[in-house]
PDB file of N, CA and C in Angstrom:
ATOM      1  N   UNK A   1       9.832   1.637  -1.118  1.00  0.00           N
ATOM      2  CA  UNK A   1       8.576   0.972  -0.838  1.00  0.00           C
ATOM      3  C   UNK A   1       8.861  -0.247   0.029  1.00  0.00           C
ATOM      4  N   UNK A   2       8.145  -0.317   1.488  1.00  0.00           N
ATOM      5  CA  UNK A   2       8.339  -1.621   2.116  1.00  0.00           C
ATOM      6  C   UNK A   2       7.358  -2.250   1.950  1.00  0.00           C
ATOM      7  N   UNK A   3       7.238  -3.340   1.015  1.00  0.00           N
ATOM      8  CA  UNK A   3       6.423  -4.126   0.894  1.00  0.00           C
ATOM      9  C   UNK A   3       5.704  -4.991   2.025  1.00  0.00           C
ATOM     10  N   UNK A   4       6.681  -5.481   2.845  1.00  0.00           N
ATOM     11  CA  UNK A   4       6.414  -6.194   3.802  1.00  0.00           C
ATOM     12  C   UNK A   4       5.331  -5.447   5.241  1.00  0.00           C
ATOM     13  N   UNK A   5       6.157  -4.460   5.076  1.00  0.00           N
ATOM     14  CA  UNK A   5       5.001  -3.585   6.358  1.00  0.00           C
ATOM     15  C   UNK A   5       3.969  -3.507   5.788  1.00  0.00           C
ATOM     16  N   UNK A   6       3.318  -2.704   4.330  1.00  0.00           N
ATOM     17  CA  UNK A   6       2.367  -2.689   3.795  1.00  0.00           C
ATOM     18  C   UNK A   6       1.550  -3.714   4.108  1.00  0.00           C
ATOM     19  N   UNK A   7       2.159  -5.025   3.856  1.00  0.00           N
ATOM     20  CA  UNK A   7       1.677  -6.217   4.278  1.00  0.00           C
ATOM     21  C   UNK A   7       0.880  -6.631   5.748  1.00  0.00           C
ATOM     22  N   UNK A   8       2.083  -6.174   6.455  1.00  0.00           N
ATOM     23  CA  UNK A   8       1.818  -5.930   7.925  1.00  0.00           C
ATOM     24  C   UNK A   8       1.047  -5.251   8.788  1.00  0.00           C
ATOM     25  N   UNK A   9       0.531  -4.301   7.802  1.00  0.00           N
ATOM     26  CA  UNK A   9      -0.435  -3.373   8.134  1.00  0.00           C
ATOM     27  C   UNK A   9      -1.903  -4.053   7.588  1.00  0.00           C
ATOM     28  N   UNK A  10      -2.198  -4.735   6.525  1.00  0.00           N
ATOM     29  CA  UNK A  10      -3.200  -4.704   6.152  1.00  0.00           C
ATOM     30  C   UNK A  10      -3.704  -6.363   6.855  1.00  0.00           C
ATOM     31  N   UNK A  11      -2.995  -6.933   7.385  1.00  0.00           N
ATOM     32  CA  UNK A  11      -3.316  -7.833   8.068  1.00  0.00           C
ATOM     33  C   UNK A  11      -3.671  -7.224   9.643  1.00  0.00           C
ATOM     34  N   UNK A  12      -2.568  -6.134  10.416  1.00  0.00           N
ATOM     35  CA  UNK A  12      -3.415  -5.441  11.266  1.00  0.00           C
ATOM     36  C   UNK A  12      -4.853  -5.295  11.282  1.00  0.00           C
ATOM     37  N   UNK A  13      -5.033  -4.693  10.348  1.00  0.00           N
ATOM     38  CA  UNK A  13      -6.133  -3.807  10.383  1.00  0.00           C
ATOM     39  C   UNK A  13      -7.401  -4.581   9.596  1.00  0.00           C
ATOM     40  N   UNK A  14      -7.181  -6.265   9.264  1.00  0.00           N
ATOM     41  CA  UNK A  14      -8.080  -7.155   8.608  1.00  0.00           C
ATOM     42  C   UNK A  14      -8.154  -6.460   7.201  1.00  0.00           C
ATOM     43  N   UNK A  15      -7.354  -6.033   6.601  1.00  0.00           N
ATOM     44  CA  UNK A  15      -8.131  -5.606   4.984  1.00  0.00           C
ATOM     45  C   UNK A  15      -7.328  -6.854   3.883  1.00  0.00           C
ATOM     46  N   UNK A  16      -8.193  -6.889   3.110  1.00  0.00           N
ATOM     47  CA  UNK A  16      -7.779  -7.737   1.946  1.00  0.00           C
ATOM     48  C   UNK A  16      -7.037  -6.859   0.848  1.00  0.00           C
ATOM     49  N   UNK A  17      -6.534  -7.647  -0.213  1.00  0.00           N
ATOM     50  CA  UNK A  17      -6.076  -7.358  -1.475  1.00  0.00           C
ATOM     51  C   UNK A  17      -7.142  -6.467  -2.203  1.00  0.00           C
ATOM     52  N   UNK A  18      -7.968  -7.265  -2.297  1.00  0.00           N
ATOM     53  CA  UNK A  18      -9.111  -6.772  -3.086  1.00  0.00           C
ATOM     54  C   UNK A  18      -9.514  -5.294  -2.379  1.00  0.00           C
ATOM     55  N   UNK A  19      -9.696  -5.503  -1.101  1.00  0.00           N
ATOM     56  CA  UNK A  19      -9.933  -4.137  -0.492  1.00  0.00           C
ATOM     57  C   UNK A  19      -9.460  -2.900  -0.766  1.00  0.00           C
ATOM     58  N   UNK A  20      -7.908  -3.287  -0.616  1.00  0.00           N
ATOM     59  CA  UNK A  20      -7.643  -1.844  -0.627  1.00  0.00           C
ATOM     60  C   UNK A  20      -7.458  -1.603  -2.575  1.00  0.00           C
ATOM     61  N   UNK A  21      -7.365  -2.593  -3.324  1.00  0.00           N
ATOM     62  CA  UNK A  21      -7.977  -1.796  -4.744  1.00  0.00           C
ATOM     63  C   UNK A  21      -8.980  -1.216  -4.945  1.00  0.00           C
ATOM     64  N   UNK A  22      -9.917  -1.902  -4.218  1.00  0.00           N
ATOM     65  CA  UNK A  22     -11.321  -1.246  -4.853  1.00  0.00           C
ATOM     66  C   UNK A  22     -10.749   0.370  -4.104  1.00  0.00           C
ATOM     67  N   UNK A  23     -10.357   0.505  -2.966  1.00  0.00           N
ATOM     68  CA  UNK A  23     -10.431   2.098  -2.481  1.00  0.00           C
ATOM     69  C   UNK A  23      -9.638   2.655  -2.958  1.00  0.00           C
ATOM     70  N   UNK A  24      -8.604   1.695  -3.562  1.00  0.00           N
ATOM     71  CA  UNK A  24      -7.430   2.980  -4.360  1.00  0.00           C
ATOM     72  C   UNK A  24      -7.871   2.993  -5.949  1.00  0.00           C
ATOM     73  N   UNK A  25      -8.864   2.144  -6.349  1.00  0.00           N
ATOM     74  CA  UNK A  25      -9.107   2.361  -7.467  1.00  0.00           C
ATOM     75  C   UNK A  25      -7.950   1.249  -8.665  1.00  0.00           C
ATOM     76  N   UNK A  26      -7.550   0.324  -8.618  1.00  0.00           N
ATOM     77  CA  UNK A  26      -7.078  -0.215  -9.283  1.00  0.00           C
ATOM     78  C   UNK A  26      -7.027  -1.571  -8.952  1.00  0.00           C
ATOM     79  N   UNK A  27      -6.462  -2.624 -10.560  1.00  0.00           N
ATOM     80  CA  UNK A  27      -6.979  -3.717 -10.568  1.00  0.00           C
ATOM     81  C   UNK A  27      -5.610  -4.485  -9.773  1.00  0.00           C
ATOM     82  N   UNK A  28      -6.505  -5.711  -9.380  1.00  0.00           N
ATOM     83  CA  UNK A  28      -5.381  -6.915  -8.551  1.00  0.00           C
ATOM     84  C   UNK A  28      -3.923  -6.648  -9.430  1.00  0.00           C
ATOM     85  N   UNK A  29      -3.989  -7.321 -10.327  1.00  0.00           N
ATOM     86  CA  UNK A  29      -2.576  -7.432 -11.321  1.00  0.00           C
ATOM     87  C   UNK A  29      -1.808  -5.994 -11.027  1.00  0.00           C
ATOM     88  N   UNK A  30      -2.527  -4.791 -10.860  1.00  0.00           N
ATOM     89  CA  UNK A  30      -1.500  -3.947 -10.732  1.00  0.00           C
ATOM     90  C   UNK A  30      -1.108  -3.398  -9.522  1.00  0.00           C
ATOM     91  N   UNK A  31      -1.903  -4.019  -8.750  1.00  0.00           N
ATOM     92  CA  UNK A  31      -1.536  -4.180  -7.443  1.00  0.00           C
ATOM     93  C   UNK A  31      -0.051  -5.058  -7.107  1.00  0.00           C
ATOM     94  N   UNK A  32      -0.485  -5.688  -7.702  1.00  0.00           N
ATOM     95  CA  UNK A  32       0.875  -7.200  -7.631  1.00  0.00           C
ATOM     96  C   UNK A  32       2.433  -5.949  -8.757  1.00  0.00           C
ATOM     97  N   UNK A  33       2.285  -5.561  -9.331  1.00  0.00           N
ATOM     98  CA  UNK A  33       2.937  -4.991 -10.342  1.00  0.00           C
ATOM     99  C   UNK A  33       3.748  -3.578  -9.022  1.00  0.00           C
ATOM    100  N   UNK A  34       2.727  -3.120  -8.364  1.00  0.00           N
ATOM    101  CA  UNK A  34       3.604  -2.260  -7.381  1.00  0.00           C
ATOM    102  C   UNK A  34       4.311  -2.465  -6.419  1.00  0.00           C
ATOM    103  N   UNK A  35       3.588  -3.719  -5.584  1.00  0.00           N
ATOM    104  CA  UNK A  35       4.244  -4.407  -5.068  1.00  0.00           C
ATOM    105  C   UNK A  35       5.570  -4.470  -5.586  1.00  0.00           C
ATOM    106  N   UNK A  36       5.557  -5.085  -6.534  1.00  0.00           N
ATOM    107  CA  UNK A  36       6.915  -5.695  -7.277  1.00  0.00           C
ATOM    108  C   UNK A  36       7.851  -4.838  -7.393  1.00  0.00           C
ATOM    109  N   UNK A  37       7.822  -3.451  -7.743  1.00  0.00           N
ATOM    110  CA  UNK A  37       8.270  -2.845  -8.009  1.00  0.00           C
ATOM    111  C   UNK A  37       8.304  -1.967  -9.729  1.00  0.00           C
ATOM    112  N   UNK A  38       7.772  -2.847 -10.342  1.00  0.00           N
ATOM    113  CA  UNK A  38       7.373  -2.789 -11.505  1.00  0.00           C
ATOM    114  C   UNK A  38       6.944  -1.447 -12.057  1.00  0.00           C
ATOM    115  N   UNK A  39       5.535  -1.079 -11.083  1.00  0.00           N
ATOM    116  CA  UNK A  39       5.066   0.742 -11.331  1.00  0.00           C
ATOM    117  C   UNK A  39       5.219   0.722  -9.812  1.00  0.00           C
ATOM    118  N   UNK A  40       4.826   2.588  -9.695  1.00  0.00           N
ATOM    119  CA  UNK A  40       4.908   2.604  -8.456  1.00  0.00           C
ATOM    120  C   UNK A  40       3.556   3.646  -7.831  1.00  0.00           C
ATOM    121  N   UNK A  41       3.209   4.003  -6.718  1.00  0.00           N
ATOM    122  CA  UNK A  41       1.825   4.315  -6.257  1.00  0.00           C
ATOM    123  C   UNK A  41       1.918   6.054  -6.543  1.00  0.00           C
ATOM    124  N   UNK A  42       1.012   6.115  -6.816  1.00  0.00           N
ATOM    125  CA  UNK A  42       0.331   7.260  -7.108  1.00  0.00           C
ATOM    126  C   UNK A  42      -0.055   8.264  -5.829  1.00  0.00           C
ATOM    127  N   UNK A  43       0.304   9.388  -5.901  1.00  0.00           N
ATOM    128  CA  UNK A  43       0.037  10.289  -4.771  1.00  0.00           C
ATOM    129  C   UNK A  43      -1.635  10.067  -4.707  1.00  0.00           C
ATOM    130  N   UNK A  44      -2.447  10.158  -5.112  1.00  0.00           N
ATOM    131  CA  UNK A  44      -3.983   9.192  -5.262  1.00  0.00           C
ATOM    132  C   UNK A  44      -3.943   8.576  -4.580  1.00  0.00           C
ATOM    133  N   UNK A  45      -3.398   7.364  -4.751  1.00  0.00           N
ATOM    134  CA  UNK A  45      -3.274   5.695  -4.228  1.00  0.00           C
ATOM    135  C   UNK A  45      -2.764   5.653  -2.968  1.00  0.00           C
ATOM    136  N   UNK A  46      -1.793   6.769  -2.721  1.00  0.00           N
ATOM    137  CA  UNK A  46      -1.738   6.208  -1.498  1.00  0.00           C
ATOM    138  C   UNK A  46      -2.326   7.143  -0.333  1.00  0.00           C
ATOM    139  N   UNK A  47      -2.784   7.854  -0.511  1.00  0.00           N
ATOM    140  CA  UNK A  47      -3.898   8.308   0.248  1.00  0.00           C
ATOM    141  C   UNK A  47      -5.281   7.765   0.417  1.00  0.00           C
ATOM    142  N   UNK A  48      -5.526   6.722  -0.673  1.00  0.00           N
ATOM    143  CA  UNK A  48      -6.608   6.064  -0.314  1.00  0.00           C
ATOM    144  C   UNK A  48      -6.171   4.850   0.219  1.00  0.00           C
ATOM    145  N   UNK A  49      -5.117   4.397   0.269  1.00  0.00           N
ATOM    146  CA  UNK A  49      -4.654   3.337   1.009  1.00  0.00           C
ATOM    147  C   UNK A  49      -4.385   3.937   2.719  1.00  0.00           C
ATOM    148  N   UNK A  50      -3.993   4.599   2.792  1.00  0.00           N
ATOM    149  CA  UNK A  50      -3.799   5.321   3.982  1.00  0.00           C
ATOM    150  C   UNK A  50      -5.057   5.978   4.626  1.00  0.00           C
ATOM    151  N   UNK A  51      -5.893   6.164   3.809  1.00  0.00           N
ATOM    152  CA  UNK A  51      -7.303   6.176   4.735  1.00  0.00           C
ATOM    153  C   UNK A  51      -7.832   4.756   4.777  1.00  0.00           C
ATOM    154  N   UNK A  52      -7.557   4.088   4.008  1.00  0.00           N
ATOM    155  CA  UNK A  52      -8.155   2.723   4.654  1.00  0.00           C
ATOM    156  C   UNK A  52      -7.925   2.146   5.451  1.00  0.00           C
ATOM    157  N   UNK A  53      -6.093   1.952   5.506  1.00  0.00           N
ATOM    158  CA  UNK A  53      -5.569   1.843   6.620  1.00  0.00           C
ATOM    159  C   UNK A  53      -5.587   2.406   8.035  1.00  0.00           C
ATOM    160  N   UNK A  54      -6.074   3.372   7.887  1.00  0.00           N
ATOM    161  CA  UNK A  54      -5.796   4.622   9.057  1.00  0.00           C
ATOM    162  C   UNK A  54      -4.461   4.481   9.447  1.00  0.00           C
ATOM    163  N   UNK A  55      -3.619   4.819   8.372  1.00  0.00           N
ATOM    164  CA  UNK A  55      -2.050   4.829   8.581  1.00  0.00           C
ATOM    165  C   UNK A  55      -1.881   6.558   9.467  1.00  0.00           C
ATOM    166  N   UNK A  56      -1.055   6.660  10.071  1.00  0.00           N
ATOM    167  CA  UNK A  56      -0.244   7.657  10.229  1.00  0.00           C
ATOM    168  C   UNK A  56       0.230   8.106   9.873  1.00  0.00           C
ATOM    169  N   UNK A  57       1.513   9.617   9.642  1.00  0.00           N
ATOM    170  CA  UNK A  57       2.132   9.783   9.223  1.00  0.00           C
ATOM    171  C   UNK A  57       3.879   9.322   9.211  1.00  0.00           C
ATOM    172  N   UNK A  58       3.772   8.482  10.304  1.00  0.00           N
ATOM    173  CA  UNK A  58       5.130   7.618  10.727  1.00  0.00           C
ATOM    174  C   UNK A  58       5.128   6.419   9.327  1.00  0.00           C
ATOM    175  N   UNK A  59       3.964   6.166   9.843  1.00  0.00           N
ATOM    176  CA  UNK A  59       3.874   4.262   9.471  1.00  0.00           C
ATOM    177  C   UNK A  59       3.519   4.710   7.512  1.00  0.00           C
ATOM    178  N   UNK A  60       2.934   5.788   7.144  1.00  0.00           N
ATOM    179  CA  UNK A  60       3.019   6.400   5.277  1.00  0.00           C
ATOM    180  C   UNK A  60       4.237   6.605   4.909  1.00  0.00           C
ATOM    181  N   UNK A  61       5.485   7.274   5.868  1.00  0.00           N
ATOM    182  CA  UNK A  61       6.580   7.478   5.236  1.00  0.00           C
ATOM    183  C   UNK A  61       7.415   6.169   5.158  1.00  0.00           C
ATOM    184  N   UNK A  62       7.183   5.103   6.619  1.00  0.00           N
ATOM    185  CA  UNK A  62       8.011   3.890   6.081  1.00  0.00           C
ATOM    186  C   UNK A  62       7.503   3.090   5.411  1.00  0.00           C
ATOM    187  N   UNK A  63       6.354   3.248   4.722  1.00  0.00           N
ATOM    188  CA  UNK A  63       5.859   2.071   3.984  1.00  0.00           C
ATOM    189  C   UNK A  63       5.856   2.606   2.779  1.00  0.00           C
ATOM    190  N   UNK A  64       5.515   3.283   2.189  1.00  0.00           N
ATOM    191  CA  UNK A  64       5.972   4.342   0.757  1.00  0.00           C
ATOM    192  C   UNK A  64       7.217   4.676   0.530  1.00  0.00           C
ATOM    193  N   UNK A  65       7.591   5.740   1.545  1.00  0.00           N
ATOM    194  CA  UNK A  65       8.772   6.145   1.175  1.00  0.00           C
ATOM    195  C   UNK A  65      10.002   5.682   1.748  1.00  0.00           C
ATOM    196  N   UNK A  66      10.909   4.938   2.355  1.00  0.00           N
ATOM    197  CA  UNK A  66      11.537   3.829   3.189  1.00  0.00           C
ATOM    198  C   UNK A  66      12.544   3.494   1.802  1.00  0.00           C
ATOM    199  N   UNK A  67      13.375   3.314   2.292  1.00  0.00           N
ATOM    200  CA  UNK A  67      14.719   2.980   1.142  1.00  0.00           C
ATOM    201  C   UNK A  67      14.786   1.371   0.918  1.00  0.00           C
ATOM    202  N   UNK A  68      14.331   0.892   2.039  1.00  0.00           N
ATOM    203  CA  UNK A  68      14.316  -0.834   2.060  1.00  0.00           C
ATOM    204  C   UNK A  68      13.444  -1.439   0.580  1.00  0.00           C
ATOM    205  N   UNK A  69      14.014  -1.624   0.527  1.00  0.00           N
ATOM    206  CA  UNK A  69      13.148  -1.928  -0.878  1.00  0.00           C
ATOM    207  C   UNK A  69      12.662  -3.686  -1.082  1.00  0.00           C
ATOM    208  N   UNK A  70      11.209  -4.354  -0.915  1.00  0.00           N
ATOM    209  CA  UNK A  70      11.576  -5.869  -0.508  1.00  0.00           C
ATOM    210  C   UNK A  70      10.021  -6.171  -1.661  1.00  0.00           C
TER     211      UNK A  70
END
């Protein structure tokens, strides 16, 4: 999980925190919790993050799946 691109992306594209929970369906705190590393995203979750984003399939595999771990 690259946290940081995730990051990088949602400032691209103007979305908030809050945003992309409400579309993936879950609360702030566990937002912060995936981030972290703590849990991790849901084949769900990140398809609704990725339509919010209008991610690609480049920019879904390095931000999900990506070995960098931050």
């Amino acid at each position: 999980m690259n946290a940081k691109e995730l990051k990088a992306e949602m400032i691209r594209k103007d979305k908030s925190v809050d945003q992309l929970c409400a579309a993936a369906g879950f609360s702030r705190s566990a937002w912060f919790r995936k981030l972290g590393g703590e849990s991790e995203f849901t084949q769900g979750e990140i398809q609704a993050i990725r339509r919010e984003l209008e991610l690609d399939d480049r920019q879904t595999m390095l931000i999900f799946f990506s070995p960098v771990v931050s």
